[in-house]
N, C-alpha and C. Protein backbone atom coordinates (compact mmCIF):
# COMPACT_ATOMS: atom_id res chain seq x y z
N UNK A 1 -41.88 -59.38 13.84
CA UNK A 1 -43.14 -58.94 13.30
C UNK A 1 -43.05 -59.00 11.78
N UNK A 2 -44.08 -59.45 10.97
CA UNK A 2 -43.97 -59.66 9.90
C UNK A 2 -45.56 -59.27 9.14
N UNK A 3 -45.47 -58.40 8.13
CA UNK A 3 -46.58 -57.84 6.88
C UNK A 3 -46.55 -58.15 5.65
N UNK A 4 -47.76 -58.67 5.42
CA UNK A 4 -47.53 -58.47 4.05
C UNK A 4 -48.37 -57.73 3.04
N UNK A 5 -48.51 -57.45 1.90
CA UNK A 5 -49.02 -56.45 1.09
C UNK A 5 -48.81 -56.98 -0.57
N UNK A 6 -49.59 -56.57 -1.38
CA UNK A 6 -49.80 -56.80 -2.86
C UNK A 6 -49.61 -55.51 -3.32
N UNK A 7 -48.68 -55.27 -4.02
CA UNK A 7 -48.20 -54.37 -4.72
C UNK A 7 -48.66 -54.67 -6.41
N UNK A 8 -50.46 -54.52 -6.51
CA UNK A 8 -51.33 -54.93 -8.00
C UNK A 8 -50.36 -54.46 -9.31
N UNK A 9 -49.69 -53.08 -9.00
CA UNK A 9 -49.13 -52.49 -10.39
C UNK A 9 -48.15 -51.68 -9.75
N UNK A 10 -47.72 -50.68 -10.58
CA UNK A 10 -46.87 -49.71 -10.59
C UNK A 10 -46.85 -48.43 -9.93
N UNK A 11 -48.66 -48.02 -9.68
CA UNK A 11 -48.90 -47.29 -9.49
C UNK A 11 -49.42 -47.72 -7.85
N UNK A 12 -49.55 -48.99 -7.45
CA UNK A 12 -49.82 -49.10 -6.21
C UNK A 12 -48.40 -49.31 -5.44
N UNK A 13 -47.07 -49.33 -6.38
CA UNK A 13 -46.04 -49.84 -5.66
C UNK A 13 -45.59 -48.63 -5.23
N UNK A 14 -45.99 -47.37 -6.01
CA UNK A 14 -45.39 -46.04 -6.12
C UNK A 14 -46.47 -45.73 -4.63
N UNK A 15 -47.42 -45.43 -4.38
CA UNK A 15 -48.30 -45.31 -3.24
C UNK A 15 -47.53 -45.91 -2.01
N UNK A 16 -47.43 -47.45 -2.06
CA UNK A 16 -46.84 -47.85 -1.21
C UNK A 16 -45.20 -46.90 -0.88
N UNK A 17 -44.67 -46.91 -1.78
CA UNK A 17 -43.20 -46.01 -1.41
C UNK A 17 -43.53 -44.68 -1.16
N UNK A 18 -44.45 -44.38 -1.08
CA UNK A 18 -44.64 -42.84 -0.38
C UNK A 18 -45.52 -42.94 0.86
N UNK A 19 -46.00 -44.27 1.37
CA UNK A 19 -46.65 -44.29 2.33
C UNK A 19 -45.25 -44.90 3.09
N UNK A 20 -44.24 -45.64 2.90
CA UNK A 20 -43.20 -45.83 3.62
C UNK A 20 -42.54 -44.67 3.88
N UNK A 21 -42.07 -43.62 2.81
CA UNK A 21 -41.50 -42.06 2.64
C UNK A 21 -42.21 -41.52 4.00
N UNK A 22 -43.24 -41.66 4.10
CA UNK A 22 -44.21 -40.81 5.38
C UNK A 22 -43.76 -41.08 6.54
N UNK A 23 -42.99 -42.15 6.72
CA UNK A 23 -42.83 -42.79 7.99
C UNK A 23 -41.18 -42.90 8.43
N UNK A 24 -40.14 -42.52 7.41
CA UNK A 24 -39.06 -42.76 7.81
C UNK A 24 -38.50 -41.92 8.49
N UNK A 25 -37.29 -42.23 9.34
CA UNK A 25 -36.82 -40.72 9.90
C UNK A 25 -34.98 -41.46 9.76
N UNK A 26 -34.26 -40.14 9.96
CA UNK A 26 -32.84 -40.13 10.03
C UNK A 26 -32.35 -41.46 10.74
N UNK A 27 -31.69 -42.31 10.21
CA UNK A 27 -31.31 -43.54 10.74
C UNK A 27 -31.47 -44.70 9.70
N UNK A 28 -32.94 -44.64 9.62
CA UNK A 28 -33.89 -46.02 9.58
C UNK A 28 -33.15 -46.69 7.73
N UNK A 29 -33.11 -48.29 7.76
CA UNK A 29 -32.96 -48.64 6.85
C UNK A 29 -33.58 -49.53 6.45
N UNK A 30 -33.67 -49.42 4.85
CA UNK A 30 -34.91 -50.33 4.30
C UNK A 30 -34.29 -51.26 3.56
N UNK A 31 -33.89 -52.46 3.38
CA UNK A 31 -33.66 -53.64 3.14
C UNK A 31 -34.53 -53.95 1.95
N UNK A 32 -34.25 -54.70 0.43
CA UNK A 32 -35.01 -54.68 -0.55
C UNK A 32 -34.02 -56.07 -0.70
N UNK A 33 -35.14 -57.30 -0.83
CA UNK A 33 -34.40 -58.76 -1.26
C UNK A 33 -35.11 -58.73 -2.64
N UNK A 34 -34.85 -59.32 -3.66
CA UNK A 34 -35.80 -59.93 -4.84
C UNK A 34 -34.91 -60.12 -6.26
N UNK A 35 -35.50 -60.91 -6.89
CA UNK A 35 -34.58 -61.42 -8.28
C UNK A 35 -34.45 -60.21 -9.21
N UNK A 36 -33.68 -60.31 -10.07
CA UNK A 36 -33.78 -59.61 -11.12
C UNK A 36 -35.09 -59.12 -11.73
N UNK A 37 -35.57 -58.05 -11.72
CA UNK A 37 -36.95 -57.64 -12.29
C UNK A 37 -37.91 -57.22 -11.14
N UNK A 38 -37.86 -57.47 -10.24
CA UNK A 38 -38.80 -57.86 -8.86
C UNK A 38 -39.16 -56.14 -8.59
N UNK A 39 -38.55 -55.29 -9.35
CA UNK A 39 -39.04 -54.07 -8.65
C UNK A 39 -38.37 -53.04 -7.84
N UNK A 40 -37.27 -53.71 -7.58
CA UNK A 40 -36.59 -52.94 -6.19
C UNK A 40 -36.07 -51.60 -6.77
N UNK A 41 -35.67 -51.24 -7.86
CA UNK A 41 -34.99 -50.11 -8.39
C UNK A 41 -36.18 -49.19 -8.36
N UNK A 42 -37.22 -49.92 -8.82
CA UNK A 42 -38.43 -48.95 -9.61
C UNK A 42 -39.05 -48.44 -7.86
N UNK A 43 -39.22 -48.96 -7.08
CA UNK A 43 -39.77 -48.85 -6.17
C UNK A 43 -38.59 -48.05 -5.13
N UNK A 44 -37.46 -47.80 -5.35
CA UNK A 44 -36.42 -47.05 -4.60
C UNK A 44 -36.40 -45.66 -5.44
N UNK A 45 -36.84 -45.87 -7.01
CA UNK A 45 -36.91 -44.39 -7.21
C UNK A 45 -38.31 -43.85 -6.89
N UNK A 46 -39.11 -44.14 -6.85
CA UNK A 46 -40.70 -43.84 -5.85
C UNK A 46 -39.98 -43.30 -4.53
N UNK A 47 -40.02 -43.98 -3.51
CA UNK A 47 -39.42 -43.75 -2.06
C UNK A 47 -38.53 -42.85 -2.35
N UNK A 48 -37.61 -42.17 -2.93
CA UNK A 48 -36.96 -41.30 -3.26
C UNK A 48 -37.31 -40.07 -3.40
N UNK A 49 -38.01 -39.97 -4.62
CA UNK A 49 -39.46 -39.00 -4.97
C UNK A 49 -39.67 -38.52 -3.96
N UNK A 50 -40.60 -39.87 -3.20
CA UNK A 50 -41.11 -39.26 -2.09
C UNK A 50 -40.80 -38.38 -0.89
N UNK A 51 -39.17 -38.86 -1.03
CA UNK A 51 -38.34 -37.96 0.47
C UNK A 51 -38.30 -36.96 -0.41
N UNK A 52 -38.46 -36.27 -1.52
CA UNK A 52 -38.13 -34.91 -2.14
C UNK A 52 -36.82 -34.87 -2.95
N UNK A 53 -36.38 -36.00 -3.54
CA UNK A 53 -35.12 -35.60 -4.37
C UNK A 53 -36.16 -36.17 -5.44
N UNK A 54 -35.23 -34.82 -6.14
CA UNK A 54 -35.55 -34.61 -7.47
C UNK A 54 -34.73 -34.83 -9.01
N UNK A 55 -33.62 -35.51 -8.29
CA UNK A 55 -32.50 -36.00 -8.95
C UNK A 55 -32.59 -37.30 -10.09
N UNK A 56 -32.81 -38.12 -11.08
CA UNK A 56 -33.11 -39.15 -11.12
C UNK A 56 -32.46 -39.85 -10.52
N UNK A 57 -33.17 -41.32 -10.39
CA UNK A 57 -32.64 -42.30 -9.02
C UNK A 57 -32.03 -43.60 -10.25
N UNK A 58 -30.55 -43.69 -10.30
CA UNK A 58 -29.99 -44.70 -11.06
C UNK A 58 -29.22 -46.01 -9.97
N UNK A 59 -29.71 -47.11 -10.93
CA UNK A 59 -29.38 -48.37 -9.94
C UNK A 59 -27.62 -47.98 -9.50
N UNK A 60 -27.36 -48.18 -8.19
CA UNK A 60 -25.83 -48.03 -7.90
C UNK A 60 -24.81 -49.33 -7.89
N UNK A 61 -25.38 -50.30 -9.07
CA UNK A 61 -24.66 -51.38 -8.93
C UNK A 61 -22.92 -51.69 -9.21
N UNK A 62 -22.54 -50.27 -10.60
CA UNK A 62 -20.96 -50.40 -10.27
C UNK A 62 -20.39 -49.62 -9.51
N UNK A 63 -21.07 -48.30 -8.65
CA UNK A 63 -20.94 -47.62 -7.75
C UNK A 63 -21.15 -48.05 -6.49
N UNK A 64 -21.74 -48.49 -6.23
CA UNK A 64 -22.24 -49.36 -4.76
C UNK A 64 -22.97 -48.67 -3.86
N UNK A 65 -22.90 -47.15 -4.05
CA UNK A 65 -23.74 -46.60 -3.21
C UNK A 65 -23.69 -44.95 -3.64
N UNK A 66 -25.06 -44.45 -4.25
CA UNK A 66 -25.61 -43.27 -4.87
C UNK A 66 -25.62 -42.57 -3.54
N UNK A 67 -25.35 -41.43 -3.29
CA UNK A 67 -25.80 -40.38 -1.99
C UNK A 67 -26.88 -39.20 -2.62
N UNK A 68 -27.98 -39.07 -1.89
CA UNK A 68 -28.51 -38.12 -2.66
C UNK A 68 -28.82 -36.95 -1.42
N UNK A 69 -28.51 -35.60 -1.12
CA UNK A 69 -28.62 -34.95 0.31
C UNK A 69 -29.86 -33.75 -0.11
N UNK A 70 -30.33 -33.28 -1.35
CA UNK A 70 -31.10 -32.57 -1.67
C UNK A 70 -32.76 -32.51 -0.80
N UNK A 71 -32.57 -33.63 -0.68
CA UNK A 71 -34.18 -33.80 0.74
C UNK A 71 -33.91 -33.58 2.09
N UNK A 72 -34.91 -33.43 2.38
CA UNK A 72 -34.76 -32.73 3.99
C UNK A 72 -34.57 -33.76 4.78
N UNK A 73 -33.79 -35.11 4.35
CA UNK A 73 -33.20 -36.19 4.43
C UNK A 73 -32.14 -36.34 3.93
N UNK A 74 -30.88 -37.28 4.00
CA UNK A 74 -30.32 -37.45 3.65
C UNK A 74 -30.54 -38.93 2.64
N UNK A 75 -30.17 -38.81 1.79
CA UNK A 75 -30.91 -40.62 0.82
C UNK A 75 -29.66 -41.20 0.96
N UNK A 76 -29.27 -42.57 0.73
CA UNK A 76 -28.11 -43.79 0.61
C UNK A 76 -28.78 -44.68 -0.29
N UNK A 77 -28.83 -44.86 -1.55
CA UNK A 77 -29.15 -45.93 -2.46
C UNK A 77 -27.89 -46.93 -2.53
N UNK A 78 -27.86 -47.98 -1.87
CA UNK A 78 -26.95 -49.15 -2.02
C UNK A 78 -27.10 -50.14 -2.85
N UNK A 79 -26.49 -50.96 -2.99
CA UNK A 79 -26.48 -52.04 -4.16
C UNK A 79 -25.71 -52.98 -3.74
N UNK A 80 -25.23 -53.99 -3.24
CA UNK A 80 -25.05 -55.05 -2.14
C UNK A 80 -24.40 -56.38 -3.58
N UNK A 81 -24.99 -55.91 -4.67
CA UNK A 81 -24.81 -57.41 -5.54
C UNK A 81 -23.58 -57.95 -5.50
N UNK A 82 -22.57 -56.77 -5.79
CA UNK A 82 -21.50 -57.05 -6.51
C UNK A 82 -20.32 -57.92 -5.09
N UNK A 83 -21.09 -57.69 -3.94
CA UNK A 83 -20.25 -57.67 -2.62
C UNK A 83 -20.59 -59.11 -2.31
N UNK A 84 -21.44 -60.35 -2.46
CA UNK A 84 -21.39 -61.57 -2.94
C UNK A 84 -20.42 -62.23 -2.32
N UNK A 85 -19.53 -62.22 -2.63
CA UNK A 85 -17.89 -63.02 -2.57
C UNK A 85 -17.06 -62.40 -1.81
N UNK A 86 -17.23 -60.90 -1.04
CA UNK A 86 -16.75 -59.91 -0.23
C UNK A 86 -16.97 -59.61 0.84
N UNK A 87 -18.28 -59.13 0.66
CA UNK A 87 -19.20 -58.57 1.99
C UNK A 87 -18.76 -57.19 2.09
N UNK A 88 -19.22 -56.97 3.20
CA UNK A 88 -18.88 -54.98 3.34
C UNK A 88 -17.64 -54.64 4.24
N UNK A 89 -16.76 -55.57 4.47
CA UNK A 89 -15.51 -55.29 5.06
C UNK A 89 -15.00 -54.17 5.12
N UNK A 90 -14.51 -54.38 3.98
CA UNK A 90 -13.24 -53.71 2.80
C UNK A 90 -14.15 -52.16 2.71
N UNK A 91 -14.90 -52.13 3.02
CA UNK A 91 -16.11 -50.56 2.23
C UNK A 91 -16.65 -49.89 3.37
N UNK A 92 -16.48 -48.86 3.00
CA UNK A 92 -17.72 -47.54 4.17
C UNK A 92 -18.44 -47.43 4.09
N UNK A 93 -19.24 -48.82 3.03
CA UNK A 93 -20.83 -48.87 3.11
C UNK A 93 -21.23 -48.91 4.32
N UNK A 94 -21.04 -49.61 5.32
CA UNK A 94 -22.09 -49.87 6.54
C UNK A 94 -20.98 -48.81 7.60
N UNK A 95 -20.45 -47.73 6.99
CA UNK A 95 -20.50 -46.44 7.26
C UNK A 95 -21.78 -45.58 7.12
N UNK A 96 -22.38 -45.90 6.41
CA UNK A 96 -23.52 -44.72 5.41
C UNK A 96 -24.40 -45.30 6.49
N UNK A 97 -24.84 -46.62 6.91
CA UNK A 97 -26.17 -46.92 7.69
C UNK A 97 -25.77 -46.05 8.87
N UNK A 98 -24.87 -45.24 9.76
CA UNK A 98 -24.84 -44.89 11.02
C UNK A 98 -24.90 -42.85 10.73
N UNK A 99 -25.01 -42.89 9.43
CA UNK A 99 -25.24 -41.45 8.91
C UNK A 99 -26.68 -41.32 9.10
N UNK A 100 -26.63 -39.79 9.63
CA UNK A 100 -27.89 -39.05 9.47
C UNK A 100 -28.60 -39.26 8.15
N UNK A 101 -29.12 -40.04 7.96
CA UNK A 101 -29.98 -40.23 6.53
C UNK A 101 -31.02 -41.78 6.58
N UNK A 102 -31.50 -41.55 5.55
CA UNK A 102 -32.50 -42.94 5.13
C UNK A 102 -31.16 -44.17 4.11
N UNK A 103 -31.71 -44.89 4.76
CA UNK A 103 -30.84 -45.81 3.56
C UNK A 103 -31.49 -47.15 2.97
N UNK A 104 -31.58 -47.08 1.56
CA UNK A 104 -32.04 -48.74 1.01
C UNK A 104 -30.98 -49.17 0.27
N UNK A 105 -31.29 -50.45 0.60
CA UNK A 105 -29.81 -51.60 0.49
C UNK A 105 -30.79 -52.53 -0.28
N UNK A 106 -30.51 -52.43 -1.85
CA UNK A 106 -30.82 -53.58 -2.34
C UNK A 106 -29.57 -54.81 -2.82
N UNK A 107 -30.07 -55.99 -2.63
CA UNK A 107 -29.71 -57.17 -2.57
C UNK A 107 -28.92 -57.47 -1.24
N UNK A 108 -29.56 -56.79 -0.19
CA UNK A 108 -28.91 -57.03 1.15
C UNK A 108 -28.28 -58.37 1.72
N UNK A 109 -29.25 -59.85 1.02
CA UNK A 109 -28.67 -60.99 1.72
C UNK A 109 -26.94 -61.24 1.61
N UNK A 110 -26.25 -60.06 0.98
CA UNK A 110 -24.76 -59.95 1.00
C UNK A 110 -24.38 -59.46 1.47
N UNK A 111 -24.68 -58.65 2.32
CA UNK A 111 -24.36 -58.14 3.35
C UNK A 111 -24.92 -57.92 4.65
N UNK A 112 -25.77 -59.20 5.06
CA UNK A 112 -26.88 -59.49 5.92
C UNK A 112 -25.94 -59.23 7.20
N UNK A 113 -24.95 -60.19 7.52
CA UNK A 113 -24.19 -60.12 8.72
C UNK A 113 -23.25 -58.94 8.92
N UNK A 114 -23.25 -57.91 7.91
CA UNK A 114 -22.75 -56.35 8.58
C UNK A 114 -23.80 -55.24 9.27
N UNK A 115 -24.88 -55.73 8.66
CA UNK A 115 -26.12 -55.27 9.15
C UNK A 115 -26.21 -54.73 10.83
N UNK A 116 -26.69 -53.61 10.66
CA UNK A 116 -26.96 -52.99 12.61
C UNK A 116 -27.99 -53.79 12.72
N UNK A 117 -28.18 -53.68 14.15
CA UNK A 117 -29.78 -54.31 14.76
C UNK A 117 -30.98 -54.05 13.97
N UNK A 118 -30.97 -52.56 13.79
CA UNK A 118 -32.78 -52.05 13.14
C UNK A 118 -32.67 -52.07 11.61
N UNK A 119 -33.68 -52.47 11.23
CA UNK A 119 -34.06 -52.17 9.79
C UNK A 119 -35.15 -53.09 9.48
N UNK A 120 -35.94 -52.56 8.61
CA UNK A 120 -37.15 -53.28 7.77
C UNK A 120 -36.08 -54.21 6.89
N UNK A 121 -36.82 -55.66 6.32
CA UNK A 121 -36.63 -56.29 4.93
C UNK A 121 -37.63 -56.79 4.37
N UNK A 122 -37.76 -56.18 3.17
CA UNK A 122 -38.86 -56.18 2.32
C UNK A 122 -38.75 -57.33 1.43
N UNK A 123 -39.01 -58.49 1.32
CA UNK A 123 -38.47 -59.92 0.27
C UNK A 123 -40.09 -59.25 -0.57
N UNK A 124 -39.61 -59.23 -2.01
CA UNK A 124 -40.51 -58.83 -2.96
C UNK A 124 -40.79 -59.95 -4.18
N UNK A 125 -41.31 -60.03 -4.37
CA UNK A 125 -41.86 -61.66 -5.24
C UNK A 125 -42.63 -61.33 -6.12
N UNK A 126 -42.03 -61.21 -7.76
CA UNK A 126 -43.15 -60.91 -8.42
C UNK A 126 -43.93 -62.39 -8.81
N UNK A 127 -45.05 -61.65 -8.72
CA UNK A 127 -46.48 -63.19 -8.83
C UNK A 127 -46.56 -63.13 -10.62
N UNK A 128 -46.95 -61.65 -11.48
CA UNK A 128 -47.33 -61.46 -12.54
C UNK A 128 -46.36 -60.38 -12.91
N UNK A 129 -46.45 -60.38 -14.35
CA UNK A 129 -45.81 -59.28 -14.82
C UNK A 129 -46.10 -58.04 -14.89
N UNK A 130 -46.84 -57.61 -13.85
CA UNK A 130 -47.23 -56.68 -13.32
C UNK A 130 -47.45 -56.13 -11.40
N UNK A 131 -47.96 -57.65 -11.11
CA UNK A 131 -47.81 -57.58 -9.67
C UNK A 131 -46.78 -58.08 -8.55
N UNK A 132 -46.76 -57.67 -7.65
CA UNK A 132 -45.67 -58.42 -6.41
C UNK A 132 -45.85 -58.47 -5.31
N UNK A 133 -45.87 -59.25 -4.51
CA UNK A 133 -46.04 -59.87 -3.65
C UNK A 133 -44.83 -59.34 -2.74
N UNK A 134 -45.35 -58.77 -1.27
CA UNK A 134 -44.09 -58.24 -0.68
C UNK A 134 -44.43 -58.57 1.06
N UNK A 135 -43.19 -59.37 1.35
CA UNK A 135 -43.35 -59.44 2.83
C UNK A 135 -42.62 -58.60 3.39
N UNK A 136 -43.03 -58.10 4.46
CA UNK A 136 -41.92 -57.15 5.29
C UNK A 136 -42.07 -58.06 6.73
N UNK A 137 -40.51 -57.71 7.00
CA UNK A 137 -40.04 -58.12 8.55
C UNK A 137 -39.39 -57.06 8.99
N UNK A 138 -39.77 -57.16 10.50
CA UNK A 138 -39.06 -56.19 11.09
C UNK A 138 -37.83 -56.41 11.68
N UNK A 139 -37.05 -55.93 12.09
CA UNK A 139 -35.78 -56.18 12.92
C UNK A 139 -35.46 -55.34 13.86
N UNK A 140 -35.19 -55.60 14.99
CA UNK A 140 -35.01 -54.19 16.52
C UNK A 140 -36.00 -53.75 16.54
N UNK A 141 -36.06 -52.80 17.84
CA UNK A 141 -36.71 -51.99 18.01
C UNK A 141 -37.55 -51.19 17.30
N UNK A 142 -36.16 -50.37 16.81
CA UNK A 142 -36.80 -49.38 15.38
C UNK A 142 -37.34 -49.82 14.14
N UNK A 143 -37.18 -50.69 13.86
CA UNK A 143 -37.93 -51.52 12.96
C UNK A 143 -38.90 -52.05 13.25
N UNK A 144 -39.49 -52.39 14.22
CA UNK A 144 -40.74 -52.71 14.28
C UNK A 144 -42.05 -51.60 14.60
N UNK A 145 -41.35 -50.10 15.06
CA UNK A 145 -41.69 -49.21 15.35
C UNK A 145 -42.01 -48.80 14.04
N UNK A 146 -41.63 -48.80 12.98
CA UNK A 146 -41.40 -48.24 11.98
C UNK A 146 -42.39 -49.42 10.68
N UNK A 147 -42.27 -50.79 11.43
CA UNK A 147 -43.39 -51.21 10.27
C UNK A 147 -44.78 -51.67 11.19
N UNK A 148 -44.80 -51.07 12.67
CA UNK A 148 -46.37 -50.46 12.88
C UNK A 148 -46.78 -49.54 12.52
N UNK A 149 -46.02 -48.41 12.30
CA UNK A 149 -46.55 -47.45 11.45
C UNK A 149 -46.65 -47.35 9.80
N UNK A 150 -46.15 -48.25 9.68
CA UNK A 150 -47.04 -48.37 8.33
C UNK A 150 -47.90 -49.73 8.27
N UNK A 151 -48.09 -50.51 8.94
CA UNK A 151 -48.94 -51.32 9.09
C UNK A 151 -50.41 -49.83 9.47
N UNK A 152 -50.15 -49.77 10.29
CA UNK A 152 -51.68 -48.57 10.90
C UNK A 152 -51.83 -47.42 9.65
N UNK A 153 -51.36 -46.86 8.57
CA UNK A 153 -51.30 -46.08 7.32
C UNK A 153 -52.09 -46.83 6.59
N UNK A 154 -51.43 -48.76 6.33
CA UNK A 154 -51.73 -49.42 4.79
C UNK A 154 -53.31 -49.23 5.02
């Protein structure tokens, strides 16, 4: 199953990450593909917000993975870049996806094949220097469960 959506500005990308926030539950992971600039940080600290941490949300690229437990969720901010030439072997990252919590994995296509069955991937495309262009796919079960319900929200 596959959606797509225009994310006009900043303030519609922030909407959108709290209309995804509405819909997640303990498990579910959100997958963020896109180039440098494309949004994915800015739009993981929105979705963040939205689960109720109040922490600021910093990219986890020499850390690899921010934990944030202050929401009535558990958060996993990942960062996938540096793992390229690695993958998630060697790491208890794709430990964190089987934790009670939400998790987004940006630059996932590096760690595509450690990946569980379920999860959304969001490929984000900025069109303008302001807008982006975002397809979502679903994957498993729970993932498609999870982007009909926000398909029936948008």
């Amino acid at each position: 199953m596959e959606f797509k959506v225009l994310w006009q500005d900043e303030e519609s990308t922030q909407g959108f990450a709290q209309l995804l926030a509405a819909c997640v539950q303990a498990g579910d992971i959100i997958c963020l593909e896109g180039g440098l600039g494309a949004g994915k940080t800015t739009f993981t600290r929105y979705f963040a917000q939205a689960l109720g941490i109040k922490r600021p949300i910093k990219s986890p690229t020499y850390t690899i993975v921010r934990e944030y437990t202050e929401g009535p969720l558990a958060f996993y901010h990942m960062d996938a870049y540096r793992l390229e030439e690695t993958g998630a072997d060697d790491l208890a990252l794709i430990e964190y996806l089987s934790r009670p919590g939400v998790s987004v994995i940006e630059w996932p296509q590096f760690i595509a094949e450690d990946l569980p069955d379920d999860y959304l991937w969001l490929s984000i495309s900025k069109t303008t220097s302001t807008s982006r262009e975002v397809t979502i796919k679903a994957f498993g079960l729970r993932g498609e469960e999870l982007l009909a319900a926000v398909k029936e929200r948008y």
